[in-house]
Structure formats: C-alpha cells, structure tokens
N, C-alpha and C. Protein backbone atom coordinates (compact mmCIF):
# COMPACT_ATOMS: atom_id res chain seq x y z
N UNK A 1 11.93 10.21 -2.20
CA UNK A 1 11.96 10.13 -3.65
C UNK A 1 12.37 8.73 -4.11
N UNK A 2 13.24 8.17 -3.31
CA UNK A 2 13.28 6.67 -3.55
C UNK A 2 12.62 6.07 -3.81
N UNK A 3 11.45 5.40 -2.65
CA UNK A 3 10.39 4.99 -2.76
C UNK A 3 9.54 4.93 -4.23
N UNK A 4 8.96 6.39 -4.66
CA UNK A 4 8.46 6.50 -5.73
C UNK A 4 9.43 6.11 -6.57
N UNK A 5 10.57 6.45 -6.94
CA UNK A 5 11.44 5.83 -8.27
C UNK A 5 11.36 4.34 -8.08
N UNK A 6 11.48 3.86 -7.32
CA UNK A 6 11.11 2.19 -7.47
C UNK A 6 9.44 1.80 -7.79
N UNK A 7 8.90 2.31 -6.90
CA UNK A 7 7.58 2.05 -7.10
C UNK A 7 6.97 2.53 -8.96
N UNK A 8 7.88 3.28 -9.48
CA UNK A 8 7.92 3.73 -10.90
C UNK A 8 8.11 2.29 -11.43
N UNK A 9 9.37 1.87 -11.09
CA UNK A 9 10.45 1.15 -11.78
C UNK A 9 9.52 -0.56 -11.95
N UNK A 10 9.11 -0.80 -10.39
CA UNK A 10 8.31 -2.12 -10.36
C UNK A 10 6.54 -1.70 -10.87
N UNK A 11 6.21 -0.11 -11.06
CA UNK A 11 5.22 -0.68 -12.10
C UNK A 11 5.44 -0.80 -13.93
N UNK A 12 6.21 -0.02 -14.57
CA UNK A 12 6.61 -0.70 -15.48
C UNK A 12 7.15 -2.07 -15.79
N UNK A 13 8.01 -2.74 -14.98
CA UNK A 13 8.44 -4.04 -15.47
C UNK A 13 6.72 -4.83 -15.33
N UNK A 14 5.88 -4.51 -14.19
CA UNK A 14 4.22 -5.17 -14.00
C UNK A 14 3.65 -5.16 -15.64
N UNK A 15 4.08 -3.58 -15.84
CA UNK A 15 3.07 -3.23 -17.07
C UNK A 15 3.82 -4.38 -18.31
N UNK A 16 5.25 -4.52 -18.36
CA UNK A 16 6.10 -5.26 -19.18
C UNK A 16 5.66 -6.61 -19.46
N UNK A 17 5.29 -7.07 -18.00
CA UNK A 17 5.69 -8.84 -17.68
C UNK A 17 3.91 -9.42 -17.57
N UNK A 18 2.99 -8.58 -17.43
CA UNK A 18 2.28 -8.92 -16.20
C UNK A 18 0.82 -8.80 -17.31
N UNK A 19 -0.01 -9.53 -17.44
CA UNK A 19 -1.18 -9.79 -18.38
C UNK A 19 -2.40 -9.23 -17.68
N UNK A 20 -2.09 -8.41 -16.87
CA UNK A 20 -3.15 -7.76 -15.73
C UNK A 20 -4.17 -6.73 -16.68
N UNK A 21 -5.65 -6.83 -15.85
CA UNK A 21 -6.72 -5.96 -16.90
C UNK A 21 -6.64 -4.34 -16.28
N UNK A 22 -7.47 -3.61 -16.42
CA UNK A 22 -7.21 -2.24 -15.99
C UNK A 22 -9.02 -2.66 -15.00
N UNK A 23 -8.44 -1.84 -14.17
CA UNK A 23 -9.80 -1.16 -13.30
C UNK A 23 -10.33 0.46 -13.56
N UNK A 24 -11.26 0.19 -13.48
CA UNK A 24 -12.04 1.41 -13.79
C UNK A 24 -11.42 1.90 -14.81
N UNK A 25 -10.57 3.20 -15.10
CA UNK A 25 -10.16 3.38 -16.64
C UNK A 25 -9.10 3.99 -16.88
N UNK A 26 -8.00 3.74 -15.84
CA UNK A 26 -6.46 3.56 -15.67
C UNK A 26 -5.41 3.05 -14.92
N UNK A 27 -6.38 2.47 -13.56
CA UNK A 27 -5.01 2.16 -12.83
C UNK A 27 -5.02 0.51 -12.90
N UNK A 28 -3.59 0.60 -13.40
CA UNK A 28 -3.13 -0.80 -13.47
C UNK A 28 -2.94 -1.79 -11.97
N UNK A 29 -3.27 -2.82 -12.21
CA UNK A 29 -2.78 -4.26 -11.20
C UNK A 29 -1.60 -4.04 -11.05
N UNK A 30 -0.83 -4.08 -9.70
CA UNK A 30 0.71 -4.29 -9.74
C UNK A 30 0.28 -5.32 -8.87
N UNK A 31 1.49 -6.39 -9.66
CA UNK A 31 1.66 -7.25 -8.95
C UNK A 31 2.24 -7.34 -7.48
N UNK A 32 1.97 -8.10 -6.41
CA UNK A 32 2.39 -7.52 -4.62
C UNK A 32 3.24 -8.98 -4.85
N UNK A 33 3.52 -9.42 -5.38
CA UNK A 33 4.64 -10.21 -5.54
C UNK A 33 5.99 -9.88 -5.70
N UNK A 34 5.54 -9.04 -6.99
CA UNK A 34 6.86 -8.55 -8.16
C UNK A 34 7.38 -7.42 -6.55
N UNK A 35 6.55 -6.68 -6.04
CA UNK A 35 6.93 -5.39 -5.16
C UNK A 35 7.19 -6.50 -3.72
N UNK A 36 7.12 -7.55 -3.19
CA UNK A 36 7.31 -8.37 -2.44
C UNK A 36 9.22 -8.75 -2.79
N UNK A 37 9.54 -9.18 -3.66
CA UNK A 37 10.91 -9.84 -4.31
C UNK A 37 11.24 -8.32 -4.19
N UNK A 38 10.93 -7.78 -5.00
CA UNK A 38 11.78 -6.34 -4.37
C UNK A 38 12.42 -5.73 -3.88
N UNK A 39 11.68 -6.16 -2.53
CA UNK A 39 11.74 -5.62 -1.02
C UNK A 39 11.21 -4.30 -0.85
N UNK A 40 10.05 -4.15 -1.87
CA UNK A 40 9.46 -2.46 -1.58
C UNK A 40 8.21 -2.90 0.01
N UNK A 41 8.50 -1.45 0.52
CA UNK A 41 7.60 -1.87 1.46
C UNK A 41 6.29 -1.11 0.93
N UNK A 42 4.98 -1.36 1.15
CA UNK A 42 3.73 -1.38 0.24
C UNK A 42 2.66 -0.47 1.84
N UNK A 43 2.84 0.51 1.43
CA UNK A 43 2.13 1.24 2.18
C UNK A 43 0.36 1.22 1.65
N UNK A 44 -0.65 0.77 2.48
CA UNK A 44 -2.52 1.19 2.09
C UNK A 44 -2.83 1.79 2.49
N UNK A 45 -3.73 2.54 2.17
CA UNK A 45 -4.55 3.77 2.61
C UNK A 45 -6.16 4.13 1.59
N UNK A 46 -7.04 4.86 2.14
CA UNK A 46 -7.98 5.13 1.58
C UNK A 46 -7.88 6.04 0.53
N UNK A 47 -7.11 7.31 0.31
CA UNK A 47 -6.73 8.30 -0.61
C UNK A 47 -7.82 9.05 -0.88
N UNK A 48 -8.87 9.37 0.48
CA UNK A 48 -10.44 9.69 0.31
C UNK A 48 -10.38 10.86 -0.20
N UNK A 49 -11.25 10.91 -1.22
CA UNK A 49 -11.31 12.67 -1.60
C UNK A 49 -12.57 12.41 -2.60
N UNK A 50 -13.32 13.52 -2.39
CA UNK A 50 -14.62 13.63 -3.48
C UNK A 50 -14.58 13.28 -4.78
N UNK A 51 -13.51 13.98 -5.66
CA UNK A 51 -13.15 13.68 -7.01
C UNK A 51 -13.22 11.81 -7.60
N UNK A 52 -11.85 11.53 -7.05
CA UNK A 52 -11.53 10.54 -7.68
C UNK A 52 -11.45 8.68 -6.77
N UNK A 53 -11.66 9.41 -5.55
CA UNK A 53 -11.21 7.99 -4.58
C UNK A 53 -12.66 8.46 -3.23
N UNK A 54 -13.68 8.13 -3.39
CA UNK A 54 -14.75 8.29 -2.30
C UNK A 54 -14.86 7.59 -1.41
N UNK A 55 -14.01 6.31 -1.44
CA UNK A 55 -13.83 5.69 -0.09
C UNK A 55 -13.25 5.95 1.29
N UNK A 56 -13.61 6.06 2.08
CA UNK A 56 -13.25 5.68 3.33
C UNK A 56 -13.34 4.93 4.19
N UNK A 57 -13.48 3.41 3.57
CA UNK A 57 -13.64 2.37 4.70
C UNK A 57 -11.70 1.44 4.51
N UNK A 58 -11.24 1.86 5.57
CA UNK A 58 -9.84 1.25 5.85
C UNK A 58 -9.84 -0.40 5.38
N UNK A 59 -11.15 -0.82 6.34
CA UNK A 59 -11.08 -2.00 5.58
C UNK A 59 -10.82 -2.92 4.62
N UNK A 60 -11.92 -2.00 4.19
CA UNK A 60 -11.81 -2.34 2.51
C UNK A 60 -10.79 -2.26 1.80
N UNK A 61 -10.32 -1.08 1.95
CA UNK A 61 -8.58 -1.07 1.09
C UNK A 61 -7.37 -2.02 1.77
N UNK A 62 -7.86 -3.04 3.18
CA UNK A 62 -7.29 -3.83 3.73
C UNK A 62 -8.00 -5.63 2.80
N UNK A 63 -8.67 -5.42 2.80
CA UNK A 63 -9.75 -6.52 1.77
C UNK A 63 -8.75 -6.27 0.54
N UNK A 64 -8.92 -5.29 -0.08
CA UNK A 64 -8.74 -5.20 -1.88
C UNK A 64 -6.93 -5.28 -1.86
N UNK A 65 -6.60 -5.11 -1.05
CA UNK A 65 -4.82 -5.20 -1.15
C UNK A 65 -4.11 -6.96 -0.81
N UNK A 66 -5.22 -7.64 0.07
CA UNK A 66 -5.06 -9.12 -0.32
C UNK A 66 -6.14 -9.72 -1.56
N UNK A 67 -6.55 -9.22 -1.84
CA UNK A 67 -7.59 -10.11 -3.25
C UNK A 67 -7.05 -9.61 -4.22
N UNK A 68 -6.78 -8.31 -4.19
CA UNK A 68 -6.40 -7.69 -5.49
C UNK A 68 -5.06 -7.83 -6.12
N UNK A 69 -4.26 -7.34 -4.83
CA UNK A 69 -2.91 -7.18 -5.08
C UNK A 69 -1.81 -8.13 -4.61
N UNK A 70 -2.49 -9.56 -4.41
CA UNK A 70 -2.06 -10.89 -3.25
C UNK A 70 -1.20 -10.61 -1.84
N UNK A 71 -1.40 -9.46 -1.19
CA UNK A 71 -0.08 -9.00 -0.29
C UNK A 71 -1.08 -10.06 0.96
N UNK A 72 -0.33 -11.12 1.67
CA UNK A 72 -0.39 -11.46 2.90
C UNK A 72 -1.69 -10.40 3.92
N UNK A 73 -2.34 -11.01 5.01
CA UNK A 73 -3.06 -9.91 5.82
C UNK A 73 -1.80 -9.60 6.86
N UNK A 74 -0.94 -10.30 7.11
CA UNK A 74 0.26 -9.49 8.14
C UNK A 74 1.03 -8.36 6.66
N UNK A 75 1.12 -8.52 5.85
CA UNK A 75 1.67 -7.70 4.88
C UNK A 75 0.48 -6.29 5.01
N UNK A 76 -0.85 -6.61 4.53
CA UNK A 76 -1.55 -5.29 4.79
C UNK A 76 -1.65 -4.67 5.79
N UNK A 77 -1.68 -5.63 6.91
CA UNK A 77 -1.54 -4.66 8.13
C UNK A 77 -0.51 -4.05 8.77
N UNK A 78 0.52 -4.38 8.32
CA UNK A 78 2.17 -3.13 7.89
C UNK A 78 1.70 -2.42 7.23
N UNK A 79 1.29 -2.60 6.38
CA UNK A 79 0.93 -1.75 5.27
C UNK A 79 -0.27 -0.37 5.75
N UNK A 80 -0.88 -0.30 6.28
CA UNK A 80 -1.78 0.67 7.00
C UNK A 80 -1.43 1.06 8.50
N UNK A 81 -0.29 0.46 8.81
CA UNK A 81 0.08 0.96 9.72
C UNK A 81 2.14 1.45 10.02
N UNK A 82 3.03 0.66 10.12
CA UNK A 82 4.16 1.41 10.19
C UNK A 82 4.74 1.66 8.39
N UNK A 83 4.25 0.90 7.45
CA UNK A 83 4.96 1.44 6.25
C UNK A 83 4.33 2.96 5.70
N UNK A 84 2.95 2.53 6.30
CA UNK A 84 1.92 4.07 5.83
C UNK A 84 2.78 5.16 6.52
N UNK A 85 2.91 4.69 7.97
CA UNK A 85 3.67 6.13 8.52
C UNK A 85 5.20 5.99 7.88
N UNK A 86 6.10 5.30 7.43
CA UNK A 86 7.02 5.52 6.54
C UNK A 86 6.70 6.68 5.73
N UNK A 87 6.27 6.14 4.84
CA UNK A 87 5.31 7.00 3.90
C UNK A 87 5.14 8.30 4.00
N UNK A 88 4.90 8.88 5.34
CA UNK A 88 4.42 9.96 5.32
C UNK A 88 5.78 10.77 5.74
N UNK A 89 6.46 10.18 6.53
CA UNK A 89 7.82 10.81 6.87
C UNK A 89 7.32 10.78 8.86
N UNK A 90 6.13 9.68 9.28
CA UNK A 90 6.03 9.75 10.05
C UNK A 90 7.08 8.62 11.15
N UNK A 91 8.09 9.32 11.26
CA UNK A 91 9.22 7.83 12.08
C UNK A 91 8.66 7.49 13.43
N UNK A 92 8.03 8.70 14.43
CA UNK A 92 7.72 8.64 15.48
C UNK A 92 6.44 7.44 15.82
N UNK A 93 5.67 6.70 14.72
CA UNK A 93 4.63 6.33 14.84
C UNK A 93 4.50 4.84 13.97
N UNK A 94 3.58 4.08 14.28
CA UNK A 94 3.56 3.28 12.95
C UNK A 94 3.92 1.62 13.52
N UNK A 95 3.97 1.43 14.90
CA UNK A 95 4.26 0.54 15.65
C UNK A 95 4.51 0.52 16.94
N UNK A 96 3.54 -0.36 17.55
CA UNK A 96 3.55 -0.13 18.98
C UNK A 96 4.31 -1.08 20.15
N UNK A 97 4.94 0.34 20.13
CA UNK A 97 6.78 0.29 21.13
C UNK A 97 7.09 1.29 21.92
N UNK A 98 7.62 1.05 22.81
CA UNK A 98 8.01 2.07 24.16
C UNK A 98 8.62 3.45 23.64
N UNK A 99 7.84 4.63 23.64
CA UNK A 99 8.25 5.81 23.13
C UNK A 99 7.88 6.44 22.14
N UNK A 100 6.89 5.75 21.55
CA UNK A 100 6.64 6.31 19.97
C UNK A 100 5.18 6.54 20.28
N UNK A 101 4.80 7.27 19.44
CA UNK A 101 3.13 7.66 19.57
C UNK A 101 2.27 6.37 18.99
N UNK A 102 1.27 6.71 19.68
CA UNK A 102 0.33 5.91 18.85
C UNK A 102 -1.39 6.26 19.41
N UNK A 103 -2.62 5.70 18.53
CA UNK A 103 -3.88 5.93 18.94
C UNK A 103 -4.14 4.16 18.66
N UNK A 104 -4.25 3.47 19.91
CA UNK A 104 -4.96 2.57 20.06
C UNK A 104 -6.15 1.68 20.62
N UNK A 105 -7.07 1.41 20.27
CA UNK A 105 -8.13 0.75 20.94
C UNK A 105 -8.42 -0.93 21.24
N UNK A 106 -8.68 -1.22 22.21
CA UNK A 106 -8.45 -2.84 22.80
C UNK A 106 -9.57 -3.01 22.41
C-alpha cells in the first residue's frame, strides 16, 4: 500500500509542477525524474488485456519508459525485472543470485 500512496503522492505534485500533455484520453506523463529524487522504485510491464492495454511486446514498454518517461535503460531494466517482482510481492525472484528463482535465456 505504500508504494501506491507515493506513487499517488508523486503523480499529483507531476500533475501540480509538470506542463506534460495527456496520451490517448487520460493517462498523464509522470515525470521518471520527479519518481527518480524520490527514490520510488518504477516497476514496467505490458498490463496486456483486450479492453484497454493490447500490448504485449515487453520491449516496447522498455522503449516507451526511456523516451517517454526519461528512466535510464539500466533503470528500465530493474524496472521489468526485480522492481516488477517487488511489485508483485514476488521476493523470491527478480534478480539473478544464488537461490532465488529465475527463467533465463543466454
């Protein structure tokens, strides 16, 4: 619940401070700066579902989180991998280290 109450907190001061346009026809730009100074950690993901989010290319939401949202590519790739499993409540996973799960390909 943390997480989200900040992630609340740093998109209002965005919406406050921040001259950002809207995409498609509500979700606001947060700045990956303002959530950088923070110290929020910035979990990506696809959020695929028929309705509202039809993507599923990882990539891409690895692309649009440095163009869009300025986060570093070592920042997105935390970001889709041990902050995502944060995120989920997954501790066992999310970085590859002696003991913890993981699915990797060389």
């Amino acid at each position: 619940m943390k997480l989200w109450t900040h992630c609340a907190a740093a998109t209002m001061q965005a919406k406050a401070t921040q001259p950002y346009g809207l995409i498609e026809d509500a979700a606001l730009l947060v700045d990956g700066a303002l959530l950088r100074r923070m110290g929020m950690p910035m979990a990506i993901a696809t959020d695929c579902n028929p309705g509202s989010s039809p993507c599923t290319s990882l990539l891409l939401m690895l692309n649009m989180a440095c163009t869009l949202f300025q986060l570093t590519p070592e920042e997105a790739l935390a970001g889709v991998t041990r902050h995502a499993a944060q995120a989920m409540g997954l501790l066992d996973r999310g970085t590859l280290a002696a003991g913890l799960r993981a699915d990797f390909v060389l």
